[in-house]
N, C-alpha and C. Protein backbone atom coordinates (compact mmCIF):
# COMPACT_ATOMS: atom_id res chain seq x y z
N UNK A 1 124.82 128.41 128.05
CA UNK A 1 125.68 128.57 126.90
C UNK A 1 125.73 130.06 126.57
N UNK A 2 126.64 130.13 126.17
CA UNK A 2 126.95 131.81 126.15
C UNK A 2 126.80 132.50 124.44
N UNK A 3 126.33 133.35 124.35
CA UNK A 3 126.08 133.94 123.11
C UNK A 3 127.26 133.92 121.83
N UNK A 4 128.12 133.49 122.56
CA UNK A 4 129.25 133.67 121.05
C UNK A 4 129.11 131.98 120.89
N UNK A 5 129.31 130.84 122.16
CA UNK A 5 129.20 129.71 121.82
C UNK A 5 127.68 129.37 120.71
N UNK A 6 126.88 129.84 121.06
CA UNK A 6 125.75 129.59 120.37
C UNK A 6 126.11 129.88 119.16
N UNK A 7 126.27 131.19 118.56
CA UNK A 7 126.95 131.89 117.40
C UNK A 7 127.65 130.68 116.59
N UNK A 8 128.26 130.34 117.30
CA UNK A 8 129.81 129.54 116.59
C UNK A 8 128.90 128.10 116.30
N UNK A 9 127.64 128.06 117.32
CA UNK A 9 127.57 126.20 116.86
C UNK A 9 126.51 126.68 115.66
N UNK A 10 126.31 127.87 115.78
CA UNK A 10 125.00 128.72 114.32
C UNK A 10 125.59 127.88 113.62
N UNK A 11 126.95 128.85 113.08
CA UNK A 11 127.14 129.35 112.16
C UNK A 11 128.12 128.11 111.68
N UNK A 12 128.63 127.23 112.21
CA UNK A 12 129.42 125.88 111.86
C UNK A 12 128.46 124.85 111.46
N UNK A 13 127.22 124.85 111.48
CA UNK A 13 126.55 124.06 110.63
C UNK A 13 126.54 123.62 109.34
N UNK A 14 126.03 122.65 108.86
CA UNK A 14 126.39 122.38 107.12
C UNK A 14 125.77 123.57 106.46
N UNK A 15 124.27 124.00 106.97
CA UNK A 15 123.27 124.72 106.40
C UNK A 15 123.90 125.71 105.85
N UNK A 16 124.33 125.94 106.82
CA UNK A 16 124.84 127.90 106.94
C UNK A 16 125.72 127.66 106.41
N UNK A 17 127.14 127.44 106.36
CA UNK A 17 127.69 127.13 105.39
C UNK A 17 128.17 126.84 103.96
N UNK A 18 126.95 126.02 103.68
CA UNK A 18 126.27 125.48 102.27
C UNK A 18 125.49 127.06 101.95
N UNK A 19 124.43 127.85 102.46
CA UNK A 19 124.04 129.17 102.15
C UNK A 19 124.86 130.08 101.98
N UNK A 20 125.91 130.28 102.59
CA UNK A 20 126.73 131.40 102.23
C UNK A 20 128.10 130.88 100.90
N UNK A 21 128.86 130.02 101.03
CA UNK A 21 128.57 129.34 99.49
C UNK A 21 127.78 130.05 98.64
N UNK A 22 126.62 129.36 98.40
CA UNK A 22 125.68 129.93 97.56
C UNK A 22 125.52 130.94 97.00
N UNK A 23 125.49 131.98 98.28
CA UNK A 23 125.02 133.60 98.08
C UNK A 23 126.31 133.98 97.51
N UNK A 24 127.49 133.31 97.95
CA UNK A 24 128.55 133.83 97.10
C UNK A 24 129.01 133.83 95.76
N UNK A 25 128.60 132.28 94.97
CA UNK A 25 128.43 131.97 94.08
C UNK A 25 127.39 133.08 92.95
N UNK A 26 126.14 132.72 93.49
CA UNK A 26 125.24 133.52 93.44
C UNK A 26 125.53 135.11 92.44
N UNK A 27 126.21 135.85 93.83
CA UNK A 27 126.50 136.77 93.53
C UNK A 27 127.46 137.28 92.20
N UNK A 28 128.13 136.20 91.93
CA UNK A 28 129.39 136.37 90.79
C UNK A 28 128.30 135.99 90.07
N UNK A 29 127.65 134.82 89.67
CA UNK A 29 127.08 134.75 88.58
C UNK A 29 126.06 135.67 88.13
N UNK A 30 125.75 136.10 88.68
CA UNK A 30 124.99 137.54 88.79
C UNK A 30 125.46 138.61 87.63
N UNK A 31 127.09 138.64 88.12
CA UNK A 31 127.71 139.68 87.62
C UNK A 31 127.96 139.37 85.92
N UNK A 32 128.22 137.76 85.74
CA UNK A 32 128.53 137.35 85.18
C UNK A 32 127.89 136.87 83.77
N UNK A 33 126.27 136.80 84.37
CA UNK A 33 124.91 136.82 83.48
C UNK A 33 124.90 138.90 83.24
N UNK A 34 124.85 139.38 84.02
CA UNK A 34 124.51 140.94 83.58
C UNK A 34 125.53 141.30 83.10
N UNK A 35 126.96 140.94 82.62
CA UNK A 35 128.10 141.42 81.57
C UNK A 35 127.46 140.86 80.38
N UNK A 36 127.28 139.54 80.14
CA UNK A 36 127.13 138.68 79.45
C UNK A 36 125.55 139.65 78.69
N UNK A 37 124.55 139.41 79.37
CA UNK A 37 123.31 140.51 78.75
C UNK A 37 123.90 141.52 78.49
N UNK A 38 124.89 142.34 79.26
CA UNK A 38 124.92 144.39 78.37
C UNK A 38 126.23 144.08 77.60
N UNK A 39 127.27 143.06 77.11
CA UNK A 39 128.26 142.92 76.44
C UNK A 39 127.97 142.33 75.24
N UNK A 40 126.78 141.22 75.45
CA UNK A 40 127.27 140.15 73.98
C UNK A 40 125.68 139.98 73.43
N UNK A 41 124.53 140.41 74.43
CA UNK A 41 123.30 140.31 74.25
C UNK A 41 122.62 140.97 73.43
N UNK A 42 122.92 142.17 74.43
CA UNK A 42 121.80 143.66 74.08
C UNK A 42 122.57 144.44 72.81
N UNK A 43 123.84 144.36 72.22
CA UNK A 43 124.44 144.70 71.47
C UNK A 43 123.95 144.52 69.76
N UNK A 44 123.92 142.84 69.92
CA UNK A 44 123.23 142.95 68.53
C UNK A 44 121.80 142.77 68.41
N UNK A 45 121.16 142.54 69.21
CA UNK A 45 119.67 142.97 69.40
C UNK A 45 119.25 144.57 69.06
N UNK A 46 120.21 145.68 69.51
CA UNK A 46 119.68 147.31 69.39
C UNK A 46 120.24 146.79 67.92
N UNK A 47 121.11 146.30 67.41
CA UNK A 47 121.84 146.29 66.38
C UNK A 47 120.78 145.91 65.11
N UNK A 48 119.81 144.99 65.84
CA UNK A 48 119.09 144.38 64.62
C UNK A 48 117.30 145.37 64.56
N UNK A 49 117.39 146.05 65.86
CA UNK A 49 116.62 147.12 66.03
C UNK A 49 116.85 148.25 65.24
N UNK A 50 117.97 148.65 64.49
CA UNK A 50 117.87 150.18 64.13
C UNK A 50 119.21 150.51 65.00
N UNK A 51 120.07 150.11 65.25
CA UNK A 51 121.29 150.58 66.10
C UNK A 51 121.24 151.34 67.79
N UNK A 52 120.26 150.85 68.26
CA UNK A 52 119.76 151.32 69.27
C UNK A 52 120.74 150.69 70.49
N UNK A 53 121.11 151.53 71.82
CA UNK A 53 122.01 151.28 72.77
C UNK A 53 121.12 151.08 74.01
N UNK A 54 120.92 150.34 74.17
CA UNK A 54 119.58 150.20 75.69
C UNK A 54 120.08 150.59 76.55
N UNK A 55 121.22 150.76 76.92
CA UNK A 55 121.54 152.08 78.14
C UNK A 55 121.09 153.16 78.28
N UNK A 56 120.83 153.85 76.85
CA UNK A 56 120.81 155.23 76.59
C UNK A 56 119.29 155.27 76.02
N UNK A 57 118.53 154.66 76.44
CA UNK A 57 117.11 154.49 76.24
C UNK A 57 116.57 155.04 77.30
N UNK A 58 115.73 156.40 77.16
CA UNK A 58 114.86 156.78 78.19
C UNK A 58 114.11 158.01 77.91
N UNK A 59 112.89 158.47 78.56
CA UNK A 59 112.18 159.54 78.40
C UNK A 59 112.41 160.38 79.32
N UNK A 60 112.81 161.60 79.08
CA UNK A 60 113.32 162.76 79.59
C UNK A 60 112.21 163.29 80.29
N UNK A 61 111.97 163.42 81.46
CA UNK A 61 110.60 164.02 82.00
C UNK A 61 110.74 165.67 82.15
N UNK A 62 111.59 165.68 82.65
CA UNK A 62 112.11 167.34 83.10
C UNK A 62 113.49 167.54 82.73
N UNK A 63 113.42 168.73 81.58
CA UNK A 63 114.99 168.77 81.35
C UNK A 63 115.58 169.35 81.97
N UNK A 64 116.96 169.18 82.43
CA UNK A 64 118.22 169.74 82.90
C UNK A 64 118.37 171.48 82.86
N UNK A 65 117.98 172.20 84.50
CA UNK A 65 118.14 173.47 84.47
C UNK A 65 119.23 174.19 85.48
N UNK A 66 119.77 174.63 84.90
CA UNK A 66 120.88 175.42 86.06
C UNK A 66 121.84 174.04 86.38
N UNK A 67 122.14 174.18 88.16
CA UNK A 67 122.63 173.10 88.44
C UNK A 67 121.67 171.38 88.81
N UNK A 68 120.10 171.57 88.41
CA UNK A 68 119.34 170.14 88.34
C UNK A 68 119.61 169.71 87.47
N UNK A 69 119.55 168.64 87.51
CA UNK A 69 119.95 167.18 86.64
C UNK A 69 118.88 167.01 85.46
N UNK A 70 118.78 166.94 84.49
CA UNK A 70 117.37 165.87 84.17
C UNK A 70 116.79 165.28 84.82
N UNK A 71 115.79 165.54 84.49
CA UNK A 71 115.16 163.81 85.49
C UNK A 71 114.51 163.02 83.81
N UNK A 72 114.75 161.63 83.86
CA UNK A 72 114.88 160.74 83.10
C UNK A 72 114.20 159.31 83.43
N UNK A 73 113.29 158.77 83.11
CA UNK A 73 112.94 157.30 82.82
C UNK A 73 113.82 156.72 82.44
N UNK A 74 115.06 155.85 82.99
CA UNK A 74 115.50 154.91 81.83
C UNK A 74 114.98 153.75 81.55
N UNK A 75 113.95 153.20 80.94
CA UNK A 75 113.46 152.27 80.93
C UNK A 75 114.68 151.39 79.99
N UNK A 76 115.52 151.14 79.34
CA UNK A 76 116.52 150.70 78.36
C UNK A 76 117.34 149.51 79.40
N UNK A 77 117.37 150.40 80.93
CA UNK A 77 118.38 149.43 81.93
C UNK A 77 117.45 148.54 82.31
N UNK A 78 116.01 149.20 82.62
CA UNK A 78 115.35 147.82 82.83
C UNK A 78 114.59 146.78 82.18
N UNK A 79 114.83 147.32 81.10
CA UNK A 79 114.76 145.95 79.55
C UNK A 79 115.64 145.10 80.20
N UNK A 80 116.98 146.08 79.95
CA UNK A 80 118.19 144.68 80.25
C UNK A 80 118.23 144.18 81.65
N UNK A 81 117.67 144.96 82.39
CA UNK A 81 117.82 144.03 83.70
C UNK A 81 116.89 142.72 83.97
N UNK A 82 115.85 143.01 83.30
CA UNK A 82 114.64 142.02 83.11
C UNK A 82 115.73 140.51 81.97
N UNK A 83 115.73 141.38 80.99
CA UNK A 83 116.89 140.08 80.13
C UNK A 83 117.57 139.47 81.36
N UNK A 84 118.35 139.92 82.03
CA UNK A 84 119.53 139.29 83.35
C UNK A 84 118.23 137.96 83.78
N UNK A 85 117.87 138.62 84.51
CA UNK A 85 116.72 138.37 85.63
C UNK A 85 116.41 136.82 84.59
N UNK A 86 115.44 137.03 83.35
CA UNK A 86 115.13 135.62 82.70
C UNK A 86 116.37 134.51 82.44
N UNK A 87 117.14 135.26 82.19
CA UNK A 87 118.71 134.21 81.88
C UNK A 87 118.89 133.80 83.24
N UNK A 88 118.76 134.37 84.52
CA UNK A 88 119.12 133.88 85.69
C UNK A 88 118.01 133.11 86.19
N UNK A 89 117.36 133.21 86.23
CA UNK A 89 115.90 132.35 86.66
C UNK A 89 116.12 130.93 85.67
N UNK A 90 116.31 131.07 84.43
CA UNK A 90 116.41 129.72 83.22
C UNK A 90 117.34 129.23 83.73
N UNK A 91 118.69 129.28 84.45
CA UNK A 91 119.53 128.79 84.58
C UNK A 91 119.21 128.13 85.58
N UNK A 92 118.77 128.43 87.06
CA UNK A 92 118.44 128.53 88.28
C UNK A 92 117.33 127.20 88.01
N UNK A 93 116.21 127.36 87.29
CA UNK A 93 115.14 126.24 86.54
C UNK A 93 116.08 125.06 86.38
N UNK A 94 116.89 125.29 85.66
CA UNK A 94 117.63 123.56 84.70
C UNK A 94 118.20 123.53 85.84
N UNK A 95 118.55 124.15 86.94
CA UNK A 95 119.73 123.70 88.07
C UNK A 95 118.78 122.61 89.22
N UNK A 96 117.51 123.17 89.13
CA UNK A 96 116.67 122.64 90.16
C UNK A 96 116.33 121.18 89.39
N UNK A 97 116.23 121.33 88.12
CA UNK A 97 115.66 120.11 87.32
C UNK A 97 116.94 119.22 87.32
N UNK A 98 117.77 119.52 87.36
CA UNK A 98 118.84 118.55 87.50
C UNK A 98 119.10 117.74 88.28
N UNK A 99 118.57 118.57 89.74
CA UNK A 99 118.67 117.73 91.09
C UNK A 99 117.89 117.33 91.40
N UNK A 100 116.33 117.50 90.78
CA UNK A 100 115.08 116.51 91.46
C UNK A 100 115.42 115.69 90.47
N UNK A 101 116.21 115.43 89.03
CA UNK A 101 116.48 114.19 88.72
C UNK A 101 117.06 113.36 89.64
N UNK A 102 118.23 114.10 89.87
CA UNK A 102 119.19 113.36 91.10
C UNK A 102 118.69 112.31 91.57
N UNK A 103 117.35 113.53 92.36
CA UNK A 103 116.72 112.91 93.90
C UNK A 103 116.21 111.71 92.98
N UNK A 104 115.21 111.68 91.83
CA UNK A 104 114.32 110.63 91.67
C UNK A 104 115.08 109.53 90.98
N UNK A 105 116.17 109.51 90.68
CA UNK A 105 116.86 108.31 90.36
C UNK A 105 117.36 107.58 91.79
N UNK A 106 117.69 108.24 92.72
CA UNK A 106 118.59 107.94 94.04
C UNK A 106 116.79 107.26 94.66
N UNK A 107 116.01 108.09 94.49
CA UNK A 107 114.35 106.94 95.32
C UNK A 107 114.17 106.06 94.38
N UNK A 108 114.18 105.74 93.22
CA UNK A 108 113.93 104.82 92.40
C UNK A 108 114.78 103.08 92.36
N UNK A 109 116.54 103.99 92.96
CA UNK A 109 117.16 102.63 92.87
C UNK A 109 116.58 101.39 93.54
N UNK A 110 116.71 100.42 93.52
CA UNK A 110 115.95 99.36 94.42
C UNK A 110 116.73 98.90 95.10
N UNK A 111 116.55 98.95 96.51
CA UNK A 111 117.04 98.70 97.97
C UNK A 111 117.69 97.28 98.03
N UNK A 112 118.47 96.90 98.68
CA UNK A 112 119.18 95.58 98.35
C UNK A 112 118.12 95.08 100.11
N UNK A 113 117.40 93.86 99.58
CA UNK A 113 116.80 93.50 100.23
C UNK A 113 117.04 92.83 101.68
N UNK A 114 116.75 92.84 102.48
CA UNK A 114 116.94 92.74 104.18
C UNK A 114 117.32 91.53 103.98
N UNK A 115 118.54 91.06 105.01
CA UNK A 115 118.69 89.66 104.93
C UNK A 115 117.84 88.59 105.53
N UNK A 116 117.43 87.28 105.63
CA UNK A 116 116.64 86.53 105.99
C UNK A 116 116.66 86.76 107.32
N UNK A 117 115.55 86.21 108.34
CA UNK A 117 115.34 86.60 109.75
C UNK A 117 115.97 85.27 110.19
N UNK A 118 116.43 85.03 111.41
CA UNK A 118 116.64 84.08 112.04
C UNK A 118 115.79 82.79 111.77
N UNK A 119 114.31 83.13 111.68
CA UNK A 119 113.19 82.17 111.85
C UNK A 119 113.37 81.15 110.75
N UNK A 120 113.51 82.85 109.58
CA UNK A 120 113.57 81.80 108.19
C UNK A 120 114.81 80.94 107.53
N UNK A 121 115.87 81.43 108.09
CA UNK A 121 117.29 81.18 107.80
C UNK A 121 117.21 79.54 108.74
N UNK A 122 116.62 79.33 109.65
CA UNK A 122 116.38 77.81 110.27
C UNK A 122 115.07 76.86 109.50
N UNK A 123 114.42 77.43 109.15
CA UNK A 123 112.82 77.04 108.22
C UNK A 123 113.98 76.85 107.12
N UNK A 124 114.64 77.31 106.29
CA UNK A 124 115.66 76.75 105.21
C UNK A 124 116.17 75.38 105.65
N UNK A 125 117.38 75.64 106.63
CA UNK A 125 118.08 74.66 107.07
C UNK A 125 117.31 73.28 107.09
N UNK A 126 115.86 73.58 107.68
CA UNK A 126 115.34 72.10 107.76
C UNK A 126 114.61 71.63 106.82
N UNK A 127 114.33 72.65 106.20
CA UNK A 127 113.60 72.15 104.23
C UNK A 127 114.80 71.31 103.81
N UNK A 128 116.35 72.09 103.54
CA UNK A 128 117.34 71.50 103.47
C UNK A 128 117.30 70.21 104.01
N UNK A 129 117.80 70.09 105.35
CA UNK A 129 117.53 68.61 105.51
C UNK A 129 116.48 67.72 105.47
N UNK A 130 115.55 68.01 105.04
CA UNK A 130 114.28 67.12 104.60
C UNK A 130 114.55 67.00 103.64
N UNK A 131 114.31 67.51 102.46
CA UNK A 131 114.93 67.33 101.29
C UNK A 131 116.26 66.18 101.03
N UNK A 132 117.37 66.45 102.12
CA UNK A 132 118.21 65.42 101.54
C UNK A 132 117.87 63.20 101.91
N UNK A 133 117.01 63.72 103.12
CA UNK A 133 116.61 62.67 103.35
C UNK A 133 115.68 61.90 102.66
């Protein structure tokens, strides 16, 4: 089998498939939890802090000379990135809890029981006719 056939039977699997999905999903909600933390979160939180902007939160180590930059700690982005991170993990939690419900209702249902064997389906028949006699 030749390296692209292999490739192709990879990558046409449910797995792979179903994973990249995911990572795609994934990725937007990502974006979508970290707007959501630096738009509607962190806003009135600095707000109820003293008017504070957690972007612009950081300790200046070396100030800005000539053409060098500052150099700066921002610890403020990684408040909020940590906020992201717990909102995404909590979500990610109830998503997993949702589906080992799934699973444990789907093992719990009770199996519709095997039909009678030959042996016993004739062991009837002749109870049956004993009985009518």
């Amino acid at each position: 089998m030749s390296m692209i056939q292999e490739f192709k039977t990879f990558a046409m699997r449910g797995n792979v498939v179903d994973m990249a999905v995911g990572i795609i999903l994934g990725g937007a909600f990502g974006k979508i939890v970290s707007s959501f933390v630096a738009d509607v979160i962190m806003p009135p939180i600095g707000l109820i802090i003293g008017g504070v902007n957690f972007t612009n939160l950081s300790i200046t180590m070396k100030e800005a000379a000539g053409d060098a930059a500052a150099v700066t700690l921002n610890y403020g982005k990684f408040i909020q990135s940590v906020v992201d991170f717990v909102i995404i993990a909590f979500a990610i939690f109830i998503a997993i809890k949702a589906m080992n419900a799934l699973k444990k209702k789907e093992e719990l249902a009770p199996a519709s029981p095997p039909p009678p064997s030959r042996e016993e389906t004739l062991l009837a028949e002749i109870r049956d006719l004993l009985k009518e006699k």
